[in-house]
PDB file of N, CA and C in Angstrom:
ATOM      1  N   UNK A   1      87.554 -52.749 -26.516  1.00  0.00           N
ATOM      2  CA  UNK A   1      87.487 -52.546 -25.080  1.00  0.00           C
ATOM      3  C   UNK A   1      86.993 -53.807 -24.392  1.00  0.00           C
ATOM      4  N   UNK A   2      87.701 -54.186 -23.236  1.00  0.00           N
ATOM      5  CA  UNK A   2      87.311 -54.914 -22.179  1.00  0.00           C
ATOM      6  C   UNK A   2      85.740 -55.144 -21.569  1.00  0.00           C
ATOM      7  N   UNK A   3      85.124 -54.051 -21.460  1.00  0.00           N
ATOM      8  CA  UNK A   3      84.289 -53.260 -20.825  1.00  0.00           C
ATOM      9  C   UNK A   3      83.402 -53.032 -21.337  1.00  0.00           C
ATOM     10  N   UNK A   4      81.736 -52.731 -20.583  1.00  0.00           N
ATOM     11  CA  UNK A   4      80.862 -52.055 -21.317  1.00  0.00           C
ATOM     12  C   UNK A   4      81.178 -50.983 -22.156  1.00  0.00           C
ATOM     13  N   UNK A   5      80.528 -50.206 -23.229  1.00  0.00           N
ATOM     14  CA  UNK A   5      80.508 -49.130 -23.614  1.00  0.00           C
ATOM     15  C   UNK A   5      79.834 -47.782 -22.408  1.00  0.00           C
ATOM     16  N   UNK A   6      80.380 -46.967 -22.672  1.00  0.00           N
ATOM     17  CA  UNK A   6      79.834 -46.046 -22.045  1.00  0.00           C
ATOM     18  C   UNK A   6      78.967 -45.305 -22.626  1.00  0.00           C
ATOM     19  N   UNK A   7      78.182 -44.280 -22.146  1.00  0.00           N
ATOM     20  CA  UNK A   7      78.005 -42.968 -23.556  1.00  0.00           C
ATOM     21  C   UNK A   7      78.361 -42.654 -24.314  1.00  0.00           C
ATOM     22  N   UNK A   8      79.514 -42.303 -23.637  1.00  0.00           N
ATOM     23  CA  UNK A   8      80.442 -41.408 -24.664  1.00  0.00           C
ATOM     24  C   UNK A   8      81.080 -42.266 -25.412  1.00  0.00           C
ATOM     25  N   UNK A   9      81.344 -43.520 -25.108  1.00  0.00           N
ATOM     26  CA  UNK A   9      82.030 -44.385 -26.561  1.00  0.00           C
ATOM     27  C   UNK A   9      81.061 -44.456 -27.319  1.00  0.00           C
ATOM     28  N   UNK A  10      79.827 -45.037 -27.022  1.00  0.00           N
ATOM     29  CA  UNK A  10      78.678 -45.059 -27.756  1.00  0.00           C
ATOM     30  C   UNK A  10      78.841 -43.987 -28.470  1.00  0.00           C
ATOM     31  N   UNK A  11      78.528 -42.889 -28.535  1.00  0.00           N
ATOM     32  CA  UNK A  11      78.175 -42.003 -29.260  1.00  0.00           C
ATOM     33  C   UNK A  11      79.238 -41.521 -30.193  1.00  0.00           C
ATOM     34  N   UNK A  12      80.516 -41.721 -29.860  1.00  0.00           N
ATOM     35  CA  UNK A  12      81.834 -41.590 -30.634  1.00  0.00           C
ATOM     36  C   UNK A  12      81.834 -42.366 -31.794  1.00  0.00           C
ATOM     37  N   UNK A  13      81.608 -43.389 -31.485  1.00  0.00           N
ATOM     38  CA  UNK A  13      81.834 -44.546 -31.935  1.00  0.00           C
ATOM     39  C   UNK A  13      80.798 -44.400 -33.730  1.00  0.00           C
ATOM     40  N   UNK A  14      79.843 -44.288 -33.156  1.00  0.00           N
ATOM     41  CA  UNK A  14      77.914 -44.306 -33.798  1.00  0.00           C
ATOM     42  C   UNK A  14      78.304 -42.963 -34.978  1.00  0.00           C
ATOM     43  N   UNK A  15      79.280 -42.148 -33.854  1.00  0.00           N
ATOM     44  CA  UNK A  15      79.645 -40.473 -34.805  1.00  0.00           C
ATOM     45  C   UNK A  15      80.709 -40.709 -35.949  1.00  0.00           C
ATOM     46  N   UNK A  16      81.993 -41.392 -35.308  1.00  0.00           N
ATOM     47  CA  UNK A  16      83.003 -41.884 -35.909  1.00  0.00           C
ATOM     48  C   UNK A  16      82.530 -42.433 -37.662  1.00  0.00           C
ATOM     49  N   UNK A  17      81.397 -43.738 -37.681  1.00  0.00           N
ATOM     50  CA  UNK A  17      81.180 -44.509 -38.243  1.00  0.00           C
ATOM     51  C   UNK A  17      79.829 -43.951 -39.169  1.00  0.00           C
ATOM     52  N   UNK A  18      79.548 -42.495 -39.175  1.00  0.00           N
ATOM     53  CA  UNK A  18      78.608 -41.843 -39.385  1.00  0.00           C
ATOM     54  C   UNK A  18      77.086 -42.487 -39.545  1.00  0.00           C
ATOM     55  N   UNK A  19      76.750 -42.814 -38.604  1.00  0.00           N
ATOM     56  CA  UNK A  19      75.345 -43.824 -38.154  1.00  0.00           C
ATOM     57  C   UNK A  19      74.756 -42.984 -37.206  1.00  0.00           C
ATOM     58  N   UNK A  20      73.615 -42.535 -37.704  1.00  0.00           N
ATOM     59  CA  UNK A  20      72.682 -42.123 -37.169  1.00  0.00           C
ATOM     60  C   UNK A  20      71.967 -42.767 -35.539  1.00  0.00           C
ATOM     61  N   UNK A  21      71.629 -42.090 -34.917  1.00  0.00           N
ATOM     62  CA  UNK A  21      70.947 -43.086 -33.645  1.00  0.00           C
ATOM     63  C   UNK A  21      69.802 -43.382 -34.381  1.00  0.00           C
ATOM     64  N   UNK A  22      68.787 -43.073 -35.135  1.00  0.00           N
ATOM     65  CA  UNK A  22      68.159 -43.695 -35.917  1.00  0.00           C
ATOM     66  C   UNK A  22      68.590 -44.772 -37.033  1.00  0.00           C
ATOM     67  N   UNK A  23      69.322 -44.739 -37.678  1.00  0.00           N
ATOM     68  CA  UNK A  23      69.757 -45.895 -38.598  1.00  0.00           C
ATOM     69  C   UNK A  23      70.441 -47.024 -37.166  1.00  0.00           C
ATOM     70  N   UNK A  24      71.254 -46.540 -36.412  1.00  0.00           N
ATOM     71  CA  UNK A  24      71.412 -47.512 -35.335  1.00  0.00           C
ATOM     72  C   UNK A  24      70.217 -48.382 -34.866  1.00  0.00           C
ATOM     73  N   UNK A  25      69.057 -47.168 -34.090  1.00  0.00           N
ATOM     74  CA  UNK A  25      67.915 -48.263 -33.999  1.00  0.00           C
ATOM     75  C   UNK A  25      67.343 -48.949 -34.602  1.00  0.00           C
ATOM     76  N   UNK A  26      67.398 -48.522 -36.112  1.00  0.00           N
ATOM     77  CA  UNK A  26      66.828 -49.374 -36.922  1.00  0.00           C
ATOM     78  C   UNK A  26      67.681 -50.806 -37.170  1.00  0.00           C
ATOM     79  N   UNK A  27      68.500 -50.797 -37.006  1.00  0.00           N
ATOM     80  CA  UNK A  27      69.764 -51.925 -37.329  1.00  0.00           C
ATOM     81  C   UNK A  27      69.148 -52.721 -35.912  1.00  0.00           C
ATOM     82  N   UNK A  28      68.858 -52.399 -35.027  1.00  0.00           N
ATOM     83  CA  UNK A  28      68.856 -52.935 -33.865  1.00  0.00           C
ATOM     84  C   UNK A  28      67.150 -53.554 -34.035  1.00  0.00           C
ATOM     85  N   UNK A  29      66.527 -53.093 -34.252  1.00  0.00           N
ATOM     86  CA  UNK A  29      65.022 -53.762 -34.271  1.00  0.00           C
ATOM     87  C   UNK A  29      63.930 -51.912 -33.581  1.00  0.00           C
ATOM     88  N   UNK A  30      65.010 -51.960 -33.313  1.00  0.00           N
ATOM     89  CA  UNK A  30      63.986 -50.386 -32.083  1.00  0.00           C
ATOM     90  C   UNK A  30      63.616 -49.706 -32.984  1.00  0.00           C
ATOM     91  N   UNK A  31      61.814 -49.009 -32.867  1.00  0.00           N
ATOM     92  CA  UNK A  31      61.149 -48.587 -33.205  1.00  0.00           C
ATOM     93  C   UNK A  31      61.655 -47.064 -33.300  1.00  0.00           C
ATOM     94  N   UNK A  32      62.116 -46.485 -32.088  1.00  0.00           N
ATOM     95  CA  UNK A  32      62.504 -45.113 -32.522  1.00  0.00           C
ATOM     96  C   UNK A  32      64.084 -45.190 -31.971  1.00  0.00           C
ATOM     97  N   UNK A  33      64.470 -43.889 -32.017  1.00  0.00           N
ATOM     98  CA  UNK A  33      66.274 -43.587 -31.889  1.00  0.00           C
ATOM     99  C   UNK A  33      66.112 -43.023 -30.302  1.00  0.00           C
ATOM    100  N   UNK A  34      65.232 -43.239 -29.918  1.00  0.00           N
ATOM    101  CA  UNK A  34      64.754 -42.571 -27.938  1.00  0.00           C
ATOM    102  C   UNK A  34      66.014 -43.641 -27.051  1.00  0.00           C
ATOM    103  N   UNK A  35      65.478 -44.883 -27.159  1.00  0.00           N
ATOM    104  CA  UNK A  35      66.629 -45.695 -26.724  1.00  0.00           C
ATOM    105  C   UNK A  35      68.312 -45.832 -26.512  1.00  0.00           C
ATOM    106  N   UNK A  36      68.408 -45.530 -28.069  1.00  0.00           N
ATOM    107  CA  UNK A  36      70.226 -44.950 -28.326  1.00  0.00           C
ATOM    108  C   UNK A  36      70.130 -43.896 -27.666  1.00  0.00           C
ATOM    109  N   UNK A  37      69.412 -42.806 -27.876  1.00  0.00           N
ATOM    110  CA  UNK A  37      69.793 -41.301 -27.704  1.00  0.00           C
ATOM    111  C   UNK A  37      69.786 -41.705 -25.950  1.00  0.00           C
ATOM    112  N   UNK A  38      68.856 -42.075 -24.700  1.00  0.00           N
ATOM    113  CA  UNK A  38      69.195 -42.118 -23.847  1.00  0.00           C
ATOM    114  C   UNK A  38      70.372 -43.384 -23.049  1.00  0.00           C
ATOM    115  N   UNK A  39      70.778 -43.934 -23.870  1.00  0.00           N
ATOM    116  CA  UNK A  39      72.149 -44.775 -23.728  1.00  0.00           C
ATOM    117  C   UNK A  39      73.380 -43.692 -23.665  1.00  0.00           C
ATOM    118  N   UNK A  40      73.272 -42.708 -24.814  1.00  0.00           N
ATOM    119  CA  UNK A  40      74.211 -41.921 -25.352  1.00  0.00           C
ATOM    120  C   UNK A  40      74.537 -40.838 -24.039  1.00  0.00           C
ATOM    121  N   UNK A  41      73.141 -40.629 -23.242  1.00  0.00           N
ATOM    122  CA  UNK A  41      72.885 -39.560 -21.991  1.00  0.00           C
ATOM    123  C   UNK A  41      73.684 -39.773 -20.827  1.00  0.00           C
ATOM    124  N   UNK A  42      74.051 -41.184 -21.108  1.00  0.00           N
ATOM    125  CA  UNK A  42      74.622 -41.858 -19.363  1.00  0.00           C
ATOM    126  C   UNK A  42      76.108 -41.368 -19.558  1.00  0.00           C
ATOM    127  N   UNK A  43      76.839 -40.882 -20.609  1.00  0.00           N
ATOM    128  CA  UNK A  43      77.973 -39.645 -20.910  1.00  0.00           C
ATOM    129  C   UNK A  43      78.831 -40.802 -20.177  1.00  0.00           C
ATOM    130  N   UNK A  44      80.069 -40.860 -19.125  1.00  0.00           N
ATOM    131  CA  UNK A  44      81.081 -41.686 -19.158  1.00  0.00           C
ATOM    132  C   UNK A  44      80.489 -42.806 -18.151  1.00  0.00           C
ATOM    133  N   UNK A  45      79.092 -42.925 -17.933  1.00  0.00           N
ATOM    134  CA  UNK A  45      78.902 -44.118 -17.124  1.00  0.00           C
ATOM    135  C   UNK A  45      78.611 -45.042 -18.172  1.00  0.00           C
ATOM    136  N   UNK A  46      78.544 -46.550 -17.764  1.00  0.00           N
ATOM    137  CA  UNK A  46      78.278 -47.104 -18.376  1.00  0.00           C
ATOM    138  C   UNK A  46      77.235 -47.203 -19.274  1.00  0.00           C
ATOM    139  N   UNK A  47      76.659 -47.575 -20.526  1.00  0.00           N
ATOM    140  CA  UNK A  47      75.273 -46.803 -21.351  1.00  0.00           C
ATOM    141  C   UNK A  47      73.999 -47.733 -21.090  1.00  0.00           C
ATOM    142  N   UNK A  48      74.362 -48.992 -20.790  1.00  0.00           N
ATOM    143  CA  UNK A  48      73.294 -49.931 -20.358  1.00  0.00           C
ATOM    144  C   UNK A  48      72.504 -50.752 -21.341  1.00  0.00           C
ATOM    145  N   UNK A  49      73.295 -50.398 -22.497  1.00  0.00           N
ATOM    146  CA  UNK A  49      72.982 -51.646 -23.594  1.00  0.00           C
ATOM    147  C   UNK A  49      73.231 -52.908 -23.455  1.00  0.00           C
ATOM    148  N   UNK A  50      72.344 -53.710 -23.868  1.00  0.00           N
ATOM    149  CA  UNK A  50      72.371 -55.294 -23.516  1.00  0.00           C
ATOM    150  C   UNK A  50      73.594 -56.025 -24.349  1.00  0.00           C
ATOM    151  N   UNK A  51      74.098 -56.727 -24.000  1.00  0.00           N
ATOM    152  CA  UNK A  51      75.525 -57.289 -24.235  1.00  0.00           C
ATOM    153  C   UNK A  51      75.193 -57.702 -26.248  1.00  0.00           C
ATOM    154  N   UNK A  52      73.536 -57.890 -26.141  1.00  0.00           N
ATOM    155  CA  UNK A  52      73.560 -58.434 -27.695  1.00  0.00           C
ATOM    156  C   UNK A  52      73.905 -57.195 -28.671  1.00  0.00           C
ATOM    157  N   UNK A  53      73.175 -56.207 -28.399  1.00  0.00           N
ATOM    158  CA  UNK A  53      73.635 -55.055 -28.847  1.00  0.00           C
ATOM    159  C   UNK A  53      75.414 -54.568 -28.857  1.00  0.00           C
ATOM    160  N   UNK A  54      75.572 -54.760 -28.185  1.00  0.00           N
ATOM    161  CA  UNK A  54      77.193 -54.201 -27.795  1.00  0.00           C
ATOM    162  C   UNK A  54      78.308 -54.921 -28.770  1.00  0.00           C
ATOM    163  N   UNK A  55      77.785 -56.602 -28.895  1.00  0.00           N
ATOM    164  CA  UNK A  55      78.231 -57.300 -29.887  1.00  0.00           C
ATOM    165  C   UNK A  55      78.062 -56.978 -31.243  1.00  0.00           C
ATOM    166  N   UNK A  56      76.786 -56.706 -31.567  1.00  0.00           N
ATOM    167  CA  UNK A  56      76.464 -56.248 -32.725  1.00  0.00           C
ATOM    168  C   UNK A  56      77.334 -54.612 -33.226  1.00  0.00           C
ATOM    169  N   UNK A  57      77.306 -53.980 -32.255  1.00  0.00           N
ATOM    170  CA  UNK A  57      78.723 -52.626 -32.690  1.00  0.00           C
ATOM    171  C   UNK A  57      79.347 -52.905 -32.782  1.00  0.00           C
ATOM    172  N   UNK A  58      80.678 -53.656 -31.920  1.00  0.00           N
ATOM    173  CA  UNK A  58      81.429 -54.038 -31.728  1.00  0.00           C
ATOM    174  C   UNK A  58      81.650 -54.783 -33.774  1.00  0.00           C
ATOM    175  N   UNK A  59      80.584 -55.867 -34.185  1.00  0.00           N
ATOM    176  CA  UNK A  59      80.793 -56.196 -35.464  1.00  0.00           C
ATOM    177  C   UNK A  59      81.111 -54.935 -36.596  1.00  0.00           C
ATOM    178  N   UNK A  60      79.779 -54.505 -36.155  1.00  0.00           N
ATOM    179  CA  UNK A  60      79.676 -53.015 -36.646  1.00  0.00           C
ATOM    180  C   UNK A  60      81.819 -52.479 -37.165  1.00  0.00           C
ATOM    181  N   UNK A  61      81.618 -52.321 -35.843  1.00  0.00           N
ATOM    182  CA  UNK A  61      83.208 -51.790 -35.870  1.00  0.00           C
ATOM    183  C   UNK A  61      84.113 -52.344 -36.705  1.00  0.00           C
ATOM    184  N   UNK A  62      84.102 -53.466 -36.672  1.00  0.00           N
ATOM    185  CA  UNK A  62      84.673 -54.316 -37.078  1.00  0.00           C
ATOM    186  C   UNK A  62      85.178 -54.342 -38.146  1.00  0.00           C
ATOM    187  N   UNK A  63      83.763 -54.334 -39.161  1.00  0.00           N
ATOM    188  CA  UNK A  63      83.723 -54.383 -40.593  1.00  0.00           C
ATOM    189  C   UNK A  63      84.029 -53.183 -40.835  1.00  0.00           C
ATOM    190  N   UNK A  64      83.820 -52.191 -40.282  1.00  0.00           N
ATOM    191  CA  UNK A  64      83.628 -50.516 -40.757  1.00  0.00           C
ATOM    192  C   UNK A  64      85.393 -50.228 -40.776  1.00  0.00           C
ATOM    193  N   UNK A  65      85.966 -50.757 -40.011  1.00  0.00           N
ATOM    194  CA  UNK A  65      88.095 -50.779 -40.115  1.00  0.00           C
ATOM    195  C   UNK A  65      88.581 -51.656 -40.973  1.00  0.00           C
ATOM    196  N   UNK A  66      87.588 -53.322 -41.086  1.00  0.00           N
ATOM    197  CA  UNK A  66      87.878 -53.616 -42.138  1.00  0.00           C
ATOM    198  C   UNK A  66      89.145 -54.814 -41.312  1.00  0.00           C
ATOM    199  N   UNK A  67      88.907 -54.950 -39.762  1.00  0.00           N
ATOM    200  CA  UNK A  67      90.138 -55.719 -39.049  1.00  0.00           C
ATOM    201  C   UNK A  67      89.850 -57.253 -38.948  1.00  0.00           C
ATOM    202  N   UNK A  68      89.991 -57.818 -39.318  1.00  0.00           N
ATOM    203  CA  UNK A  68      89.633 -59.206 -39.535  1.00  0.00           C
ATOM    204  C   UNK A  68      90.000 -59.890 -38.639  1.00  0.00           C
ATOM    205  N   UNK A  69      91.285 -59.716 -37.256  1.00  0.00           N
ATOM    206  CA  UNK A  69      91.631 -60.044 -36.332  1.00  0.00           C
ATOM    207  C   UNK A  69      90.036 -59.764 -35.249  1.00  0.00           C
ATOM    208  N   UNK A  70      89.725 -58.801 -35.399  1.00  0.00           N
ATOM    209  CA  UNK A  70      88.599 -58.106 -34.614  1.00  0.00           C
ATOM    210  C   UNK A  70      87.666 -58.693 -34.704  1.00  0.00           C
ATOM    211  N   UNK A  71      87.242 -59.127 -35.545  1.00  0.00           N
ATOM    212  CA  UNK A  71      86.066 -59.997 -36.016  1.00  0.00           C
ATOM    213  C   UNK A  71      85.822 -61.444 -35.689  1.00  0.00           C
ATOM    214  N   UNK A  72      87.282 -62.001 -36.046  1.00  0.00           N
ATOM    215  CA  UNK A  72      87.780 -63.364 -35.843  1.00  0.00           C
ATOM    216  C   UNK A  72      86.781 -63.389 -34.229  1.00  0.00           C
ATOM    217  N   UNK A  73      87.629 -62.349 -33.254  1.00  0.00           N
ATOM    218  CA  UNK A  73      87.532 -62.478 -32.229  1.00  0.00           C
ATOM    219  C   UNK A  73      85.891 -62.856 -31.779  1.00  0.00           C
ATOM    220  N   UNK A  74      84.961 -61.767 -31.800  1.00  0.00           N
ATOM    221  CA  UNK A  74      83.849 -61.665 -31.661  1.00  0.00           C
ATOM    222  C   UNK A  74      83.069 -63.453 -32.104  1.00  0.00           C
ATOM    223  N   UNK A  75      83.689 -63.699 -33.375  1.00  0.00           N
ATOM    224  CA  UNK A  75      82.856 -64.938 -34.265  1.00  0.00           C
ATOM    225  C   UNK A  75      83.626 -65.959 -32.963  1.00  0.00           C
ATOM    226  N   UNK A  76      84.597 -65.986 -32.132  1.00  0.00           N
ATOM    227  CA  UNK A  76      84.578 -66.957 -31.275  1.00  0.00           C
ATOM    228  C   UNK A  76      84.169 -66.793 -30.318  1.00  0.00           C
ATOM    229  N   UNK A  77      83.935 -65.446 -29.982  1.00  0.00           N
ATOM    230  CA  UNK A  77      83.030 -65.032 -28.494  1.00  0.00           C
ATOM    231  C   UNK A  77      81.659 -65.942 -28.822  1.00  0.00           C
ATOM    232  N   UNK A  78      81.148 -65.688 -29.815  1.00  0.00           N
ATOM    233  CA  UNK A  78      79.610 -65.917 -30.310  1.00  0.00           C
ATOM    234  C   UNK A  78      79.720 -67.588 -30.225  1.00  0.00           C
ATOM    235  N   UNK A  79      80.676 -68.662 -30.405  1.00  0.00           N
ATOM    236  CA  UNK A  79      80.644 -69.744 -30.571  1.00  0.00           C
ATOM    237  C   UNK A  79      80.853 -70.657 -29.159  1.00  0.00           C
ATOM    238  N   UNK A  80      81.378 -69.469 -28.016  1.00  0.00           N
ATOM    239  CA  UNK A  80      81.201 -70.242 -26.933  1.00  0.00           C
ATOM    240  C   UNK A  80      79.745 -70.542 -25.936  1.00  0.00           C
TER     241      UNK A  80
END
């Protein structure tokens, strides 16, 4: 996607890839899963995760399909 994540991708996404909002926060540095879980609340608005995070799913994703085009992409986002 173009675009922030929303909730509901968030949480699709987190469900899809069977990751806990706890194993998420933990991947992320966050102390508890309160954070994800109220990202997950904002449902089709945008979720309000910080772009570093969003990158980091987005990898997440990445590897979890296994798309190497997808990845490519991100590793040149990260290099500009």
């Amino acid at each position: 996607l173009p675009a922030h994540f929303s909730g509901a991708h968030l949480s699709f996404v987190r469900g899809y890839m069977g990751i806990s909002q706890k194993e998420f926060a933990s991947a992320l540095g966050l102390k508890t899963h309160a954070t994800i879980s109220g990202w997950e609340s904002k449902g089709d608005k945008a979720s309000g995760m910080q772009g570093v995070a969003e990158v980091f799913l987005r990898l997440l994703m990445a590897e979890f399909i296994k798309e190497d085009g997808f990845a490519k992409h991100f590793r040149e986002f990260l290099e500009v």
